[in-house]
N, C-alpha and C. Protein backbone atom coordinates (compact mmCIF):
# COMPACT_ATOMS: atom_id res chain seq x y z
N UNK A 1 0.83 -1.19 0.00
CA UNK A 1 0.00 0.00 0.00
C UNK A 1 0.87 1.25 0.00
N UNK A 2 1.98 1.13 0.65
CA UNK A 2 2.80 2.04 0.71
C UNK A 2 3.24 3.18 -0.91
N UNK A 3 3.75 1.61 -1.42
CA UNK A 3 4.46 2.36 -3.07
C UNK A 3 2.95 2.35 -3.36
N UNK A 4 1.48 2.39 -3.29
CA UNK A 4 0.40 3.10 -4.21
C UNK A 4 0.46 4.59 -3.55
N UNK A 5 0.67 4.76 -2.50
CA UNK A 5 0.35 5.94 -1.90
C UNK A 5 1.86 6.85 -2.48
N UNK A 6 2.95 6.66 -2.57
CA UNK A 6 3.72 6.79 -3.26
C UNK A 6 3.88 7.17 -4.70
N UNK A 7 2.88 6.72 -5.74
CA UNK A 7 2.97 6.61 -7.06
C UNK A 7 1.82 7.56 -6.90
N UNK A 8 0.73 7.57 -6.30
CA UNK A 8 -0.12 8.51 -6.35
C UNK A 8 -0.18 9.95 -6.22
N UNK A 9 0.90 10.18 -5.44
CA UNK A 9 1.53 11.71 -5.13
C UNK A 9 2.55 12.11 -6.23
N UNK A 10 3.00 11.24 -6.23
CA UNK A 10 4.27 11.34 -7.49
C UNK A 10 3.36 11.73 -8.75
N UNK A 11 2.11 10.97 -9.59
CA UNK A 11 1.40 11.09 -10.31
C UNK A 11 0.24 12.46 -9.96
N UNK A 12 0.28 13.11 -8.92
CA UNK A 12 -0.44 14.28 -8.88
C UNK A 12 0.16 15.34 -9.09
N UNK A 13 1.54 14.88 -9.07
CA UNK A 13 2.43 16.24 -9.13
C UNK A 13 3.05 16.24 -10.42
N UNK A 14 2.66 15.21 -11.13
CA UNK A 14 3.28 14.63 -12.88
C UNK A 14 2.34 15.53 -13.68
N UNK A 15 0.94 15.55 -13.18
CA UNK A 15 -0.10 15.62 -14.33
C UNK A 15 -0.65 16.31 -14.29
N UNK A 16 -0.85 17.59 -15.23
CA UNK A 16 -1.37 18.85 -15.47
C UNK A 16 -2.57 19.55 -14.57
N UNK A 17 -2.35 20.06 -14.05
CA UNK A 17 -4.06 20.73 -13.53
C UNK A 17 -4.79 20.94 -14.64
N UNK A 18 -5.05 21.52 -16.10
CA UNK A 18 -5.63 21.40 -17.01
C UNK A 18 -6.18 20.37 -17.34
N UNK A 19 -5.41 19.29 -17.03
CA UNK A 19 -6.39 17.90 -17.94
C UNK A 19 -6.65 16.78 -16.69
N UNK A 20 -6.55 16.96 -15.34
CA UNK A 20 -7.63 16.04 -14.51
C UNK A 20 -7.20 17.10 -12.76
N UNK A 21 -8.28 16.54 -12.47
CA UNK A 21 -8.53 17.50 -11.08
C UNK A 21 -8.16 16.70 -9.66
N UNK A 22 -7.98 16.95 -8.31
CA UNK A 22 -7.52 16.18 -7.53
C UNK A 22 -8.40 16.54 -6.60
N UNK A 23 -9.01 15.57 -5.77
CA UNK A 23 -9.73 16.06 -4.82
C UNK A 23 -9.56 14.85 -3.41
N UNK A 24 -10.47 15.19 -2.35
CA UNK A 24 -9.66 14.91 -1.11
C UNK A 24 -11.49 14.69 -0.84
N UNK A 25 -11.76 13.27 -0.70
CA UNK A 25 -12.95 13.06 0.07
C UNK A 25 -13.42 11.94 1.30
N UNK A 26 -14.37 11.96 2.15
CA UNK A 26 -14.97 10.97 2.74
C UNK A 26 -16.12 10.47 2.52
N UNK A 27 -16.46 9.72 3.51
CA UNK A 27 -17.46 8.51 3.42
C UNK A 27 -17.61 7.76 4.84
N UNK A 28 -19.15 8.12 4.92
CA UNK A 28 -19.16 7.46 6.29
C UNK A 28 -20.35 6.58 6.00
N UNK A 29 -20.57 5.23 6.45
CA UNK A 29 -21.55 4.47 5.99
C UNK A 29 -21.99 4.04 7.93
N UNK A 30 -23.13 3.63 7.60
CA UNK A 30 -23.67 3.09 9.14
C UNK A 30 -24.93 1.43 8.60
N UNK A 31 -24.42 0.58 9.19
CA UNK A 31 -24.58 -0.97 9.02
C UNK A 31 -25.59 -1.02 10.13
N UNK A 32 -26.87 -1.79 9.47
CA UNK A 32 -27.79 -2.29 10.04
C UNK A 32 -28.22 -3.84 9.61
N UNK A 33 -28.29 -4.51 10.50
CA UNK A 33 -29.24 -5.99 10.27
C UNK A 33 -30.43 -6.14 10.84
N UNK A 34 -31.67 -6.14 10.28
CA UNK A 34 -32.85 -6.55 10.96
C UNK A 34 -33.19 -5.50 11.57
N UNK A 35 -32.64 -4.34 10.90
CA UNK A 35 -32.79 -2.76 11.51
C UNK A 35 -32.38 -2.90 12.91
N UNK A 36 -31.60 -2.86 13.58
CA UNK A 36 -30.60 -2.90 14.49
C UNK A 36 -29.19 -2.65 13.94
N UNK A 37 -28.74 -1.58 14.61
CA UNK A 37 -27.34 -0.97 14.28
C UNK A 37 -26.40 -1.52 14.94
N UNK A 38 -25.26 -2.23 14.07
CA UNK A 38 -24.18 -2.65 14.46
C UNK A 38 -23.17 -2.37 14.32
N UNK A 39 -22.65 -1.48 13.37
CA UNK A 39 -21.09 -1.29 12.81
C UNK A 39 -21.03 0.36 11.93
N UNK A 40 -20.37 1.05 12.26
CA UNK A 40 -19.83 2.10 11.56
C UNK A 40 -18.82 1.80 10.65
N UNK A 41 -18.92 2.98 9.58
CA UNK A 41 -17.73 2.93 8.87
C UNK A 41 -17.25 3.86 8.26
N UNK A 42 -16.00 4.46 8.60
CA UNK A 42 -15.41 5.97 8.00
C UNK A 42 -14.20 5.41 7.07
N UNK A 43 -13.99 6.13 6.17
CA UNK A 43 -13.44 6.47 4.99
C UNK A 43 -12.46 7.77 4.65
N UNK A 44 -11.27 7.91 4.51
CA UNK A 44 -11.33 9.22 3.99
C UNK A 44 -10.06 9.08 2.50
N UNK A 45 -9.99 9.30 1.91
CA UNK A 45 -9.28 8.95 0.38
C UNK A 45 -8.78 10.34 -0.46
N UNK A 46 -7.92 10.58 -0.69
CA UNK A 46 -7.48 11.30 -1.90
C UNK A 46 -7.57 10.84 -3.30
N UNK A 47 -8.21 11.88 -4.15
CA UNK A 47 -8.12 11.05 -5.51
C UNK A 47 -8.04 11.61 -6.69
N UNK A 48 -7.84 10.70 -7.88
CA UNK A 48 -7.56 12.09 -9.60
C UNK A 48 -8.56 11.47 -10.40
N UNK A 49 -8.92 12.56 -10.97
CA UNK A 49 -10.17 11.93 -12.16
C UNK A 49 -9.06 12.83 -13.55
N UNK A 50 -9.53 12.08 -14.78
CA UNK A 50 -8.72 13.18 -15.67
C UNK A 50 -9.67 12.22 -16.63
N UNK A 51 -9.84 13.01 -18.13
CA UNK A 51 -10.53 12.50 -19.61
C UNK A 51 -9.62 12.28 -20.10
N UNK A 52 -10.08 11.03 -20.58
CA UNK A 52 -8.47 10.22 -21.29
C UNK A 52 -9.75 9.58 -22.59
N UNK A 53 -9.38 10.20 -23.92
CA UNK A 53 -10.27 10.47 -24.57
C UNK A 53 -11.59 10.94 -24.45
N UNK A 54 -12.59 9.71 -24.47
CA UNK A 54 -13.70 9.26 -24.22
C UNK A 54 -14.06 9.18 -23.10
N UNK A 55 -13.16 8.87 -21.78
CA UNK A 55 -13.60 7.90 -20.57
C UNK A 55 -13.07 9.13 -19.93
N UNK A 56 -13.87 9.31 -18.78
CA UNK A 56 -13.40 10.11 -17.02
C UNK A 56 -12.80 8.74 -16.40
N UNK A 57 -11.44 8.60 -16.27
CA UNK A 57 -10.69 7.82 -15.50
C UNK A 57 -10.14 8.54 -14.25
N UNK A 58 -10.66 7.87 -13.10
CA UNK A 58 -10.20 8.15 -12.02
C UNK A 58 -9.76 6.97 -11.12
N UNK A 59 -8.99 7.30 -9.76
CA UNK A 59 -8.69 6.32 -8.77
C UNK A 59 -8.48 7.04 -7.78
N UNK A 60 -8.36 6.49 -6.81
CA UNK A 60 -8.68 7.19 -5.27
C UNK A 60 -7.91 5.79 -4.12
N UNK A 61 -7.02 6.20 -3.26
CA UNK A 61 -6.31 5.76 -1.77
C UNK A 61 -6.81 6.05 -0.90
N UNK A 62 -6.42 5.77 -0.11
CA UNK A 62 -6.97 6.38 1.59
C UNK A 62 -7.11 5.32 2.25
N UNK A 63 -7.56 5.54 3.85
CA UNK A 63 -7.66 5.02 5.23
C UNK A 63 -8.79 5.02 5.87
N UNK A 64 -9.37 3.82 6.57
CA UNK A 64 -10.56 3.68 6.91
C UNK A 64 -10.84 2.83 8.27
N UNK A 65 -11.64 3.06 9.06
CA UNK A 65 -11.72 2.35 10.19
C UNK A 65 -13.23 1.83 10.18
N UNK A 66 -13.68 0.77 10.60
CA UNK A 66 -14.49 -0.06 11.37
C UNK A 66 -14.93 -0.34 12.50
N UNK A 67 -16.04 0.48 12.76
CA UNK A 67 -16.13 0.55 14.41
C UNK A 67 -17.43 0.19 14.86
N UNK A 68 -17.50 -1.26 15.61
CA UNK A 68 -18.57 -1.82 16.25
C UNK A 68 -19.67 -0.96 17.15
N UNK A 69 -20.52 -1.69 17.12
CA UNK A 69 -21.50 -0.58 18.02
C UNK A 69 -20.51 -0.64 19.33
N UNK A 70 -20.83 0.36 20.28
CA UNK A 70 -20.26 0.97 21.73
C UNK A 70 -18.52 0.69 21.78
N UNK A 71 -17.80 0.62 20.92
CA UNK A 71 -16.66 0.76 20.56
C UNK A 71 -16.21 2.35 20.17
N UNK A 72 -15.34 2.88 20.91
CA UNK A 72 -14.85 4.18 20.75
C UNK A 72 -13.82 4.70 19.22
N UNK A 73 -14.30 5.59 18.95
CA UNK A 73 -13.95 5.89 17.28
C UNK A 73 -12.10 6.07 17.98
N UNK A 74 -11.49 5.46 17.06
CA UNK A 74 -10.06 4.84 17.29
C UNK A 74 -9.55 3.64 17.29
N UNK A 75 -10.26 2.73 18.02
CA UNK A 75 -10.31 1.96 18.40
C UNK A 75 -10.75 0.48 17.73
N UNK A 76 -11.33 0.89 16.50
CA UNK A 76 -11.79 0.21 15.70
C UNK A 76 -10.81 -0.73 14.75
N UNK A 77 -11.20 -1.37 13.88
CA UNK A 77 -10.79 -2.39 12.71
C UNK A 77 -9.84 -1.22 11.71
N UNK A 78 -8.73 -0.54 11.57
CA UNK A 78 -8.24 0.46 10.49
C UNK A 78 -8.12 -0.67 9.23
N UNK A 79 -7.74 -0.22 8.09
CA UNK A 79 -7.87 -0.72 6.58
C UNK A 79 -7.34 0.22 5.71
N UNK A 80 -6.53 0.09 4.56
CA UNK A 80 -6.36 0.77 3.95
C UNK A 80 -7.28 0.61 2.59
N UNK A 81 -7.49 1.97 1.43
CA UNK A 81 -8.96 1.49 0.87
C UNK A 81 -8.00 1.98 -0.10
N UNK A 82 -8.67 1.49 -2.18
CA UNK A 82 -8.47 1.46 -3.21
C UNK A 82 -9.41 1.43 -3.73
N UNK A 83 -9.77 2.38 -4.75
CA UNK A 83 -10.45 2.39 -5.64
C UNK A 83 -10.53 2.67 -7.04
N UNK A 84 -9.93 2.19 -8.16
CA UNK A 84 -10.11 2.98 -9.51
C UNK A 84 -11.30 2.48 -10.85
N UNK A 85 -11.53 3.35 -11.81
CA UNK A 85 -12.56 2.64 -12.48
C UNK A 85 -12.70 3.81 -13.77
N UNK A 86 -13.69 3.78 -14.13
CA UNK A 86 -13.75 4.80 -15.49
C UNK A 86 -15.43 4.77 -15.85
N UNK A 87 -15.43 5.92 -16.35
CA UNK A 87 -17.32 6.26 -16.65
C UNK A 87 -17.18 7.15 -17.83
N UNK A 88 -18.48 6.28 -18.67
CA UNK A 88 -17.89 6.46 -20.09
C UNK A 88 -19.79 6.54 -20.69
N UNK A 89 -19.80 8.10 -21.28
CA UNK A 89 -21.55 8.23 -21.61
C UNK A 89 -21.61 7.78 -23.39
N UNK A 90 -22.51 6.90 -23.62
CA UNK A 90 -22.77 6.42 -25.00
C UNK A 90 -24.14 7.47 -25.42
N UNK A 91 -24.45 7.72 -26.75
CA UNK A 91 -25.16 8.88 -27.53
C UNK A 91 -25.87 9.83 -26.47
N UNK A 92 -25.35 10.58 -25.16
CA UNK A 92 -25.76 11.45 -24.34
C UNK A 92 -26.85 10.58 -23.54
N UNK A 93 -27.09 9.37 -23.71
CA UNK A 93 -28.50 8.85 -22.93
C UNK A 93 -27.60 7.88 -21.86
N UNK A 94 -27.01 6.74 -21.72
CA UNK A 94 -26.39 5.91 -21.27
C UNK A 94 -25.40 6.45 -21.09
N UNK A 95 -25.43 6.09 -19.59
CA UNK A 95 -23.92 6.47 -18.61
C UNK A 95 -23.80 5.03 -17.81
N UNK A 96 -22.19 4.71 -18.60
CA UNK A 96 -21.74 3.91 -17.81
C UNK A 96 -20.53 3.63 -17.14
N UNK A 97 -20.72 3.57 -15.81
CA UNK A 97 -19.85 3.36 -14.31
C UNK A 97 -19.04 1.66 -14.37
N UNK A 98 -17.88 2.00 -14.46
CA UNK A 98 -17.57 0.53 -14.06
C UNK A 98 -16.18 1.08 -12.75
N UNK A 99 -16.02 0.12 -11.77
CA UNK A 99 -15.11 0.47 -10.89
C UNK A 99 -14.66 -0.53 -9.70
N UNK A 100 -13.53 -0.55 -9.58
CA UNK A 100 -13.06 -1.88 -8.57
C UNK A 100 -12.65 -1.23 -7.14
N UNK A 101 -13.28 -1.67 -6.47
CA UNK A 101 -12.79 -0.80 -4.97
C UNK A 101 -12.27 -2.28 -4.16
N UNK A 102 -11.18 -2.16 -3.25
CA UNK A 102 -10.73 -2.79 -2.71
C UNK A 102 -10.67 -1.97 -1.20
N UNK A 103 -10.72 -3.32 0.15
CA UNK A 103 -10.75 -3.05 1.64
C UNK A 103 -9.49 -3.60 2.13
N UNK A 104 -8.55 -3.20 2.36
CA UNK A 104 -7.45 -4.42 2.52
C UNK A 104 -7.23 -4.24 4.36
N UNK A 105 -7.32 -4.77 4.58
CA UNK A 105 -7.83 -4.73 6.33
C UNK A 105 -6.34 -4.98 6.96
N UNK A 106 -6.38 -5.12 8.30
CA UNK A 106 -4.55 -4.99 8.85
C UNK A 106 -5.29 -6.08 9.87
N UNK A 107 -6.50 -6.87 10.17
CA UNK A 107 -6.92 -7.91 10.69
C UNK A 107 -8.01 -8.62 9.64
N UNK A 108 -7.91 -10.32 9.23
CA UNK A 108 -8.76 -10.86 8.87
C UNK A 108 -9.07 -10.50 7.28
N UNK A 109 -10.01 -11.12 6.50
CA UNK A 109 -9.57 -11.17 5.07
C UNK A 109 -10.08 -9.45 4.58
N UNK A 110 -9.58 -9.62 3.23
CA UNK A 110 -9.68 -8.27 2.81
C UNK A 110 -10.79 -8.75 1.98
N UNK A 111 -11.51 -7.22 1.80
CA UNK A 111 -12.55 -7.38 0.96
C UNK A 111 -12.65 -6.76 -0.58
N UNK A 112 -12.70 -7.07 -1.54
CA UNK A 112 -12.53 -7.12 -2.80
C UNK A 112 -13.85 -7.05 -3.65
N UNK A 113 -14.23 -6.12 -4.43
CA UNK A 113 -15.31 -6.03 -5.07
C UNK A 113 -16.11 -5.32 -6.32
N UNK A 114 -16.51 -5.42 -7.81
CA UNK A 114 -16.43 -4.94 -8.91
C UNK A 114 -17.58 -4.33 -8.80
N UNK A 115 -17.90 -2.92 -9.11
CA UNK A 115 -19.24 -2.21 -9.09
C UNK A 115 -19.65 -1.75 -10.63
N UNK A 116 -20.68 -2.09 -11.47
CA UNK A 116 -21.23 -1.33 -12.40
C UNK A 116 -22.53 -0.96 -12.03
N UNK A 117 -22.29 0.27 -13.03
CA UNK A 117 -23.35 1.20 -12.36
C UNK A 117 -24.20 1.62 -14.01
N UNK A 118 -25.24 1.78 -14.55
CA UNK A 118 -25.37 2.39 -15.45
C UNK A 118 -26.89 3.08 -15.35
N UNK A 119 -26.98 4.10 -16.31
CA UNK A 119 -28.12 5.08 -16.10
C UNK A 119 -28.54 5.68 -17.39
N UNK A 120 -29.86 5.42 -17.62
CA UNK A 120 -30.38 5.74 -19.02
C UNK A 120 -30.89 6.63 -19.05
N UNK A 121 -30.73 7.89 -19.79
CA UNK A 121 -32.12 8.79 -19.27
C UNK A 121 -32.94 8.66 -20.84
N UNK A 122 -34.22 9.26 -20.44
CA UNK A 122 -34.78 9.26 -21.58
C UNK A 122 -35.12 10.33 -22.53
């Protein structure tokens, strides 16, 4: 994780402010089963989007913790997070999202997972 976080700074400082933008975001999600709250989850990631022809290609790093119900924010499951992917609109109607985000945890397996997303308007 190290050399991504590495290549990623190196690559923000390579590539034009004109042709992709850098931004710095979070994400906080809150986990329920059977509507009963069990688990928090914070996020926070740096990342570059840039148009590489056709496609908005972006990817995004960062650090994330896991925190059980009545467990104190710190204290939780940390993880380092990955995400890159590309979104690409066909004749102005169809927009399509494809993107691989990865959880790579510092306890127990990592979590790994492919998202498409698409949206038609009419």
């Amino acid at each position: 994780m190290h050399r991504i976080v590495q290549f990623l700074l190196i690559y923000i400082l390579i590539v034009p402010a004109s042709s992709a933008e850098t931004y710095l975001a979070t994400r906080q999600e809150l986990w329920f089963h059977d509507s009963s709250y069990f688990k928090t989850s914070h996020h926070i990631k740096v990342g570059k989007s840039m148009m590489f022809n056709e496609y908005k290609v972006f990817g995004e790093v960062g650090v994330g913790e896991d925190i059980p119900e009545g467990t104190p924010v710190g204290s939780g499951a940390s993880y380092d997070y990955l995400r890159f992917g590309f979104t690409k609109t066909f004749y102005d109607t169809l927009r399509l999202n494809i993107n691989y985000r990865s959880k790579m945890k510092s306890v127990g397996r990592d979590l790994n997972w492919i998202v498409i997303n698409t949206k038609y308007k009419f």
